[in-house]
PDB file of N, CA and C in Angstrom:
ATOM      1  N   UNK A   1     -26.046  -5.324-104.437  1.00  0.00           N
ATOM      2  CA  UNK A   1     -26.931  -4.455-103.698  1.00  0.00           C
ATOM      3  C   UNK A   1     -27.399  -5.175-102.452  1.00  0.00           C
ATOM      4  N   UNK A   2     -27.825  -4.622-101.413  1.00  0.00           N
ATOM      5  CA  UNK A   2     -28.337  -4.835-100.332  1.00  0.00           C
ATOM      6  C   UNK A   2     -29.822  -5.591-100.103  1.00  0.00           C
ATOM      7  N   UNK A   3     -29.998  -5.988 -99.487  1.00  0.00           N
ATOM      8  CA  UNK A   3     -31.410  -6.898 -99.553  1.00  0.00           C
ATOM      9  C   UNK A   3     -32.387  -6.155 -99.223  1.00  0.00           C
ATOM     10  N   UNK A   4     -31.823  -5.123 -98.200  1.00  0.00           N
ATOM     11  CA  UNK A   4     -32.931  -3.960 -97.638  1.00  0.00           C
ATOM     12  C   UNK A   4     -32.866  -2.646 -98.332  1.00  0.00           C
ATOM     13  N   UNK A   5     -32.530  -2.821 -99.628  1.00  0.00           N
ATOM     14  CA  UNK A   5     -32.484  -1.765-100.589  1.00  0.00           C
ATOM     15  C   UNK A   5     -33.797  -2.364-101.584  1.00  0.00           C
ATOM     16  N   UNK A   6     -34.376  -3.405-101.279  1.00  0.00           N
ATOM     17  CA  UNK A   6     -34.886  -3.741-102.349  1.00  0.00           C
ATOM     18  C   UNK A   6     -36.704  -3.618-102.153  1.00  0.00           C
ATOM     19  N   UNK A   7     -37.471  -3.454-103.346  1.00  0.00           N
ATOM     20  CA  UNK A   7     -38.601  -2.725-102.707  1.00  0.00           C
ATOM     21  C   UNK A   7     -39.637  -4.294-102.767  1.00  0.00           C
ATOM     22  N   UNK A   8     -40.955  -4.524-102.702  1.00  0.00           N
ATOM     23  CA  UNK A   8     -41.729  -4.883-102.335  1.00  0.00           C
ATOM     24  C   UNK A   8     -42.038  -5.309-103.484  1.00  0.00           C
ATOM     25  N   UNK A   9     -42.256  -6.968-103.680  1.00  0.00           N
ATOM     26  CA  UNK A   9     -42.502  -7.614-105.057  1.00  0.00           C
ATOM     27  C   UNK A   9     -41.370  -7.962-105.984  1.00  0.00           C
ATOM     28  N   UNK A  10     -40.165  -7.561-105.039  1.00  0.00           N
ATOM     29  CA  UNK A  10     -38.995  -7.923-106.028  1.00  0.00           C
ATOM     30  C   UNK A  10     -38.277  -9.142-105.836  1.00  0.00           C
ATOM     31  N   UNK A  11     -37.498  -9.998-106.429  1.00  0.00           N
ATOM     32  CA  UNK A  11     -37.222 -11.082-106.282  1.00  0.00           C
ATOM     33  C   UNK A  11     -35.132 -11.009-106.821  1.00  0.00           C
ATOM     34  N   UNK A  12     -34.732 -11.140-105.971  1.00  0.00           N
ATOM     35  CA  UNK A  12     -33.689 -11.892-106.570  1.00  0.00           C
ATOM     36  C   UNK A  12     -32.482 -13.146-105.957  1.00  0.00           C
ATOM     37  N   UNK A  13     -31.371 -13.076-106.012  1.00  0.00           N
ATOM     38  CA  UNK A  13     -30.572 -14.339-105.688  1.00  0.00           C
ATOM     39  C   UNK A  13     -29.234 -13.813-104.615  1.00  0.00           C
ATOM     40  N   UNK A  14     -29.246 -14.579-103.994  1.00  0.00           N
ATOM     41  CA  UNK A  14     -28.509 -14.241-102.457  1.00  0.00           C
ATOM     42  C   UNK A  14     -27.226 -14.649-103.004  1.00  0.00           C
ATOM     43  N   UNK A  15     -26.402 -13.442-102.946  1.00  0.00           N
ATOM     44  CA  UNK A  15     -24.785 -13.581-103.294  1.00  0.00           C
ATOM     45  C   UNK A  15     -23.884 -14.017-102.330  1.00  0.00           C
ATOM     46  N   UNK A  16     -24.279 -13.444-101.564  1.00  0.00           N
ATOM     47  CA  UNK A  16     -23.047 -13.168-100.086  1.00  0.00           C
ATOM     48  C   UNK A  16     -23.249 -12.322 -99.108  1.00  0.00           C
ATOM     49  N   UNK A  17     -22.507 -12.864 -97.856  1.00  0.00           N
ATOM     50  CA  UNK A  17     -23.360 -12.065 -96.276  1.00  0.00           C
ATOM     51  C   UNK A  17     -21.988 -11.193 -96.136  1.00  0.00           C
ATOM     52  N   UNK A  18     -22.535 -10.339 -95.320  1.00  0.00           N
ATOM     53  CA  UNK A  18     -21.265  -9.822 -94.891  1.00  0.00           C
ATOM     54  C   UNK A  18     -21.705  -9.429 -92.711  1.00  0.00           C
ATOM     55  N   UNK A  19     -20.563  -9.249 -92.275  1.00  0.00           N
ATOM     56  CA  UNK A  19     -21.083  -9.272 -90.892  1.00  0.00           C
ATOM     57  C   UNK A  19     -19.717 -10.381 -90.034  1.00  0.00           C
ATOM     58  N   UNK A  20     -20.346 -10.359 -88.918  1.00  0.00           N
ATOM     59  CA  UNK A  20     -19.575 -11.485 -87.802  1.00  0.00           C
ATOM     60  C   UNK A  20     -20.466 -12.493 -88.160  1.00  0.00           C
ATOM     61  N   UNK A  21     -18.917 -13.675 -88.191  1.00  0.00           N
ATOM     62  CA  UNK A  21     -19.411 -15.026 -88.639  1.00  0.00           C
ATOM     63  C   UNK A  21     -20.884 -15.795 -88.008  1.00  0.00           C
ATOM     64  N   UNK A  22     -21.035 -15.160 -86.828  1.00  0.00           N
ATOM     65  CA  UNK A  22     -21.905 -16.321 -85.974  1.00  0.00           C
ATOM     66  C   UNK A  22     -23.147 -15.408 -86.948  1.00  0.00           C
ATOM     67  N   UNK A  23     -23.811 -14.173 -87.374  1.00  0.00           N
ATOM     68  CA  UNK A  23     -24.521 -13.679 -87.891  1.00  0.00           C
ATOM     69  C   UNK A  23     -24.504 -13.858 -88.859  1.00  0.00           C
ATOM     70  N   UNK A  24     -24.155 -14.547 -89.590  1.00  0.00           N
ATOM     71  CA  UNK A  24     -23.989 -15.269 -91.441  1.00  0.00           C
ATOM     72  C   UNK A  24     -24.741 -16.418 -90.767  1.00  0.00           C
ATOM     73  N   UNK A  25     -24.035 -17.099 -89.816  1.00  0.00           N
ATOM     74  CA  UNK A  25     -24.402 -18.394 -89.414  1.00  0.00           C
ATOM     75  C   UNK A  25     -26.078 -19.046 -88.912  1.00  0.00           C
ATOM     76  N   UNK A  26     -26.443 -17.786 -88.314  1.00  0.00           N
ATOM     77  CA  UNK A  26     -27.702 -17.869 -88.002  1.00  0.00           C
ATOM     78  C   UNK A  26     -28.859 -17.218 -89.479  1.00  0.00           C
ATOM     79  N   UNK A  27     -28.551 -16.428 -90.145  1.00  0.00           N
ATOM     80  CA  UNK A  27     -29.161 -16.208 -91.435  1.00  0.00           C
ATOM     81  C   UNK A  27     -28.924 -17.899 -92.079  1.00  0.00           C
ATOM     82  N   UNK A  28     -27.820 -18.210 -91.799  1.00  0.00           N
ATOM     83  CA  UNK A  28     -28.112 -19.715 -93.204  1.00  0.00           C
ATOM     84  C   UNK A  28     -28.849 -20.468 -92.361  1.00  0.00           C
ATOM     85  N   UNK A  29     -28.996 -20.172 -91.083  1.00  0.00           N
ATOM     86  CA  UNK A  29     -29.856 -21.068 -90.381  1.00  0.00           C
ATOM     87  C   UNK A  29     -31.492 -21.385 -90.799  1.00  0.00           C
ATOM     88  N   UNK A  30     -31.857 -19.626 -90.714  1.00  0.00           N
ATOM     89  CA  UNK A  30     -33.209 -19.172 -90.974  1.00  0.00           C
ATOM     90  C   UNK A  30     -33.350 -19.498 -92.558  1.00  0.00           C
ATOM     91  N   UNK A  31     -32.485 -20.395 -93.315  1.00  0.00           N
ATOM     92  CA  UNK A  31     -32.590 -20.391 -94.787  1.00  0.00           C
ATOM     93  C   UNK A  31     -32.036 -19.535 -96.178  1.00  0.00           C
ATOM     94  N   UNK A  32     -31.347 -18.448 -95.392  1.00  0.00           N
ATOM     95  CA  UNK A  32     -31.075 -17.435 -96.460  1.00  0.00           C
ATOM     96  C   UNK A  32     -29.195 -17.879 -96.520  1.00  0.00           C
ATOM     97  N   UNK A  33     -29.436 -18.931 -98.004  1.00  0.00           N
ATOM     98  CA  UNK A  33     -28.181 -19.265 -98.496  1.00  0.00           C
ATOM     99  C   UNK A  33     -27.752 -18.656 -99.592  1.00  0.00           C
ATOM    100  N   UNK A  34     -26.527 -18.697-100.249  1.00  0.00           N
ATOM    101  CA  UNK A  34     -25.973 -18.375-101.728  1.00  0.00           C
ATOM    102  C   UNK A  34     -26.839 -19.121-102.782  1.00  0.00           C
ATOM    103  N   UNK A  35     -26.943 -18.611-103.684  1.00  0.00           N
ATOM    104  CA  UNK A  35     -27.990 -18.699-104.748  1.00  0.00           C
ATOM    105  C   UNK A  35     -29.372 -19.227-104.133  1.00  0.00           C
ATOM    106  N   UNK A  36     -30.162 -18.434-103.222  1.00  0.00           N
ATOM    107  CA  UNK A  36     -31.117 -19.431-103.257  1.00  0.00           C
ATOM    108  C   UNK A  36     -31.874 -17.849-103.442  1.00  0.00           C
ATOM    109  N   UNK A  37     -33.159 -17.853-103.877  1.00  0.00           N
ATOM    110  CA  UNK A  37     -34.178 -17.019-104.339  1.00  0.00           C
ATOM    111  C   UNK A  37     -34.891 -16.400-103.253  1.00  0.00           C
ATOM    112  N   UNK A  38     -34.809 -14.908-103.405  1.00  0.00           N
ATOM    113  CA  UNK A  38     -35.146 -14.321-101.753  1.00  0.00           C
ATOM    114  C   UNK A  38     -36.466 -13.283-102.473  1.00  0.00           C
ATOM    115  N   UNK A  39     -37.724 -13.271-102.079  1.00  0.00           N
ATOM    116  CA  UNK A  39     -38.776 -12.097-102.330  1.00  0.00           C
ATOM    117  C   UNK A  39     -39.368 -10.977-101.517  1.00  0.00           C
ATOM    118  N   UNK A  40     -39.659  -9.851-101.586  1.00  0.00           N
ATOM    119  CA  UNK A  40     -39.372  -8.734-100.576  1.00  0.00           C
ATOM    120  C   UNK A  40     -41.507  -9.251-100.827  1.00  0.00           C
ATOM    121  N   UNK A  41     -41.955  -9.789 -99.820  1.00  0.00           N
ATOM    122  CA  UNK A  41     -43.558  -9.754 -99.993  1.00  0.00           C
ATOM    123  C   UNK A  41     -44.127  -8.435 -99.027  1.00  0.00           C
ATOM    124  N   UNK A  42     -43.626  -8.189 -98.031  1.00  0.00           N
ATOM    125  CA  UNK A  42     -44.193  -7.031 -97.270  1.00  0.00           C
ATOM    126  C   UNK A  42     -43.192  -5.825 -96.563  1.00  0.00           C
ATOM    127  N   UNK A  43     -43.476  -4.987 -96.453  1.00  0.00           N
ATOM    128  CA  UNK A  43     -42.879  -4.439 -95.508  1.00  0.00           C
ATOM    129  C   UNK A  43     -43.567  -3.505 -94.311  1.00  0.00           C
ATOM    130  N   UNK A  44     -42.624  -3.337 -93.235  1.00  0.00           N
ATOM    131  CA  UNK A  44     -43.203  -2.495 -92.057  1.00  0.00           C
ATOM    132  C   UNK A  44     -42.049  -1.595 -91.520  1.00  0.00           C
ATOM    133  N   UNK A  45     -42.658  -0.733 -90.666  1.00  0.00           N
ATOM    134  CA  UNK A  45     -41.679   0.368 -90.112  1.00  0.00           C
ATOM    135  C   UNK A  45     -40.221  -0.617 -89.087  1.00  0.00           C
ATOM    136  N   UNK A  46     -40.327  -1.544 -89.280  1.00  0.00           N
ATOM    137  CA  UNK A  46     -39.037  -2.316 -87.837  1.00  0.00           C
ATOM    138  C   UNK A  46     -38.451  -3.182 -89.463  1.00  0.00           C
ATOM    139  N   UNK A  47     -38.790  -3.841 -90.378  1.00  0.00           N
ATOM    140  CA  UNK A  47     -38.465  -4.627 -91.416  1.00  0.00           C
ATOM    141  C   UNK A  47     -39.083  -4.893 -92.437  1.00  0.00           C
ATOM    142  N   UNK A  48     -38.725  -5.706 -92.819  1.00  0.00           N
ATOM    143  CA  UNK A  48     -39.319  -6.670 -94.290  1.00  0.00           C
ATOM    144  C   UNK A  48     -39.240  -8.143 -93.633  1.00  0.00           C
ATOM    145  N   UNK A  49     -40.603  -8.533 -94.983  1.00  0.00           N
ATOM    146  CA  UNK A  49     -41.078  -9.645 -94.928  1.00  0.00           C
ATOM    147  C   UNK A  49     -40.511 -10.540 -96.496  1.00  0.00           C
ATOM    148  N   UNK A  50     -40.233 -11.790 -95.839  1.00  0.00           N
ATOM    149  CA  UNK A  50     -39.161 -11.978 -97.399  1.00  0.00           C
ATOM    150  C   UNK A  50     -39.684 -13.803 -97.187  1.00  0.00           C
ATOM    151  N   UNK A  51     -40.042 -13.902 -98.176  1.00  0.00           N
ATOM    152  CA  UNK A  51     -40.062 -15.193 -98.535  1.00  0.00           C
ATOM    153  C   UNK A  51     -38.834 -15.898 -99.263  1.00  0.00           C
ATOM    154  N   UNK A  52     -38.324 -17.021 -98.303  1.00  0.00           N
ATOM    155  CA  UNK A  52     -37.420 -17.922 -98.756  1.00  0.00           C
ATOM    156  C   UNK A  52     -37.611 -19.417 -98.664  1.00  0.00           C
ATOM    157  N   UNK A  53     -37.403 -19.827-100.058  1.00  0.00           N
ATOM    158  CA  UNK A  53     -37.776 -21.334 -99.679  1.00  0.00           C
ATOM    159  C   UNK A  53     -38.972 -21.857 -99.443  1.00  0.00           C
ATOM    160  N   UNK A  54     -39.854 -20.807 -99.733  1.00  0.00           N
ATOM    161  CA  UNK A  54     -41.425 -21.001 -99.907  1.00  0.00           C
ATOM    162  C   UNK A  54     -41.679 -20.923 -98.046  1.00  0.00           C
ATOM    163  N   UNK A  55     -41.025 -19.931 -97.442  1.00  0.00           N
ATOM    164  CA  UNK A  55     -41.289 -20.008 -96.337  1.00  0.00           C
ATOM    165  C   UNK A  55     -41.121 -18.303 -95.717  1.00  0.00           C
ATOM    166  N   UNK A  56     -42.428 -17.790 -94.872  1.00  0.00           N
ATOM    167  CA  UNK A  56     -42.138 -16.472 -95.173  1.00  0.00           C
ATOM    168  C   UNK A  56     -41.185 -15.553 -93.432  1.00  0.00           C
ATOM    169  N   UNK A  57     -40.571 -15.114 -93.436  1.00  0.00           N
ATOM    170  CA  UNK A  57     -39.556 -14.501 -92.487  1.00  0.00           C
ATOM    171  C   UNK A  57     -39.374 -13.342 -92.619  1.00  0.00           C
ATOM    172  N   UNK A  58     -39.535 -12.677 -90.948  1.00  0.00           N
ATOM    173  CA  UNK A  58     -39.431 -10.970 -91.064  1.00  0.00           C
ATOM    174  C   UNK A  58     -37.955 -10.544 -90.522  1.00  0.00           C
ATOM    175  N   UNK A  59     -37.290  -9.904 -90.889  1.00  0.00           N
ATOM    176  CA  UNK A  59     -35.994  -9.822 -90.418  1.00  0.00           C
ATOM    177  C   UNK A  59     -36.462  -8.007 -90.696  1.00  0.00           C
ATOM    178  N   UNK A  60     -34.970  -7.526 -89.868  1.00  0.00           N
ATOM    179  CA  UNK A  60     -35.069  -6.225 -89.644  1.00  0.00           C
ATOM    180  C   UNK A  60     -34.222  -5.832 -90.620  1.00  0.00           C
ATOM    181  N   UNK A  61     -34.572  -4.446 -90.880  1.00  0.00           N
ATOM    182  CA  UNK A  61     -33.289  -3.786 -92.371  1.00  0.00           C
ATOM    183  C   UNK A  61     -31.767  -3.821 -91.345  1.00  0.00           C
ATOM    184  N   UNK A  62     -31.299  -4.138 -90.480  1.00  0.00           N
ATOM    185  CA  UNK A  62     -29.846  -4.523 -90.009  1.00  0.00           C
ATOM    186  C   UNK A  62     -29.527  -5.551 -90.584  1.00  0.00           C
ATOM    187  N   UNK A  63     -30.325  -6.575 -90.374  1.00  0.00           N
ATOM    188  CA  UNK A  63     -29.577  -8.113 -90.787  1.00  0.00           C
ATOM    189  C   UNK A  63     -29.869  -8.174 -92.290  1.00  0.00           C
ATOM    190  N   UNK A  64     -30.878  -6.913 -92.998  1.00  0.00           N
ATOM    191  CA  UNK A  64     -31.532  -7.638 -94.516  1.00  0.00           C
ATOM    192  C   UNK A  64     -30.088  -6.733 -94.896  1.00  0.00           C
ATOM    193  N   UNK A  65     -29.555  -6.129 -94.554  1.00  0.00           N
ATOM    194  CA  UNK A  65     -28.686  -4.721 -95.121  1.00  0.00           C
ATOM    195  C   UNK A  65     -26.824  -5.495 -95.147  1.00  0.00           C
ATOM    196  N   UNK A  66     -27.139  -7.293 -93.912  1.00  0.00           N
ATOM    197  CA  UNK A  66     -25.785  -7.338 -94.781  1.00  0.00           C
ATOM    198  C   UNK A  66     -26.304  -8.506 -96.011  1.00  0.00           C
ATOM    199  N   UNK A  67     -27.179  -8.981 -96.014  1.00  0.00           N
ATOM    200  CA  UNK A  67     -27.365 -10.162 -97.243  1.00  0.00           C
ATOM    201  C   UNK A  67     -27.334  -9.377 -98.976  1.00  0.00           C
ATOM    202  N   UNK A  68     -26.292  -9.524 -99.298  1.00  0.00           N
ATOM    203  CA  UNK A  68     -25.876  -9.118-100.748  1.00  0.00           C
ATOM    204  C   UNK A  68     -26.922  -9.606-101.541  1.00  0.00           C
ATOM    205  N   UNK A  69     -27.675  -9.120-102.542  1.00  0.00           N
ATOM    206  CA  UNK A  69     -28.037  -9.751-103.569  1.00  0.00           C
ATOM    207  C   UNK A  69     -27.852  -9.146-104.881  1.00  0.00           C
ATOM    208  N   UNK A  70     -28.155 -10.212-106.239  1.00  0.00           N
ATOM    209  CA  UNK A  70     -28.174  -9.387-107.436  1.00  0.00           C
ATOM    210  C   UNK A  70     -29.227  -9.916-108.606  1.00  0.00           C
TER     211      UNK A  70
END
């Protein structure tokens, strides 16, 4: 499932990106790797707010919509 399918308070584990390479590249930048633990803490009308790595990041439902999780 999609990362931006997921609602508010939910937690799970980053499978796989999908997208152009340099846009995988800059997500593992911002921290969002394979198996690492992703939490949906807020959301707003432009994105979500997702804590990774004990560190919190707003990305837009484009880039949350290719990070696979399950």
């Amino acid at each position: 499932m999609a990362l931006a399918m997921m609602e508010v308070g939910e937690t799970r584990t980053i499978q796989e990106f999908h997208g152009k390479e340099e846009v995988k590249r800059h997500l593992q930048d911002l921290g969002f790797v394979k198996g690492e633990k992703v939490q949906v803490v807020g959301e707003n009308p432009s994105g979500m707010i997702l804590l990774v790595k004990g560190v919190r990041i707003a990305l837009n439902r484009g880039l949350a919509s290719q990070i696979m999780v399950a």
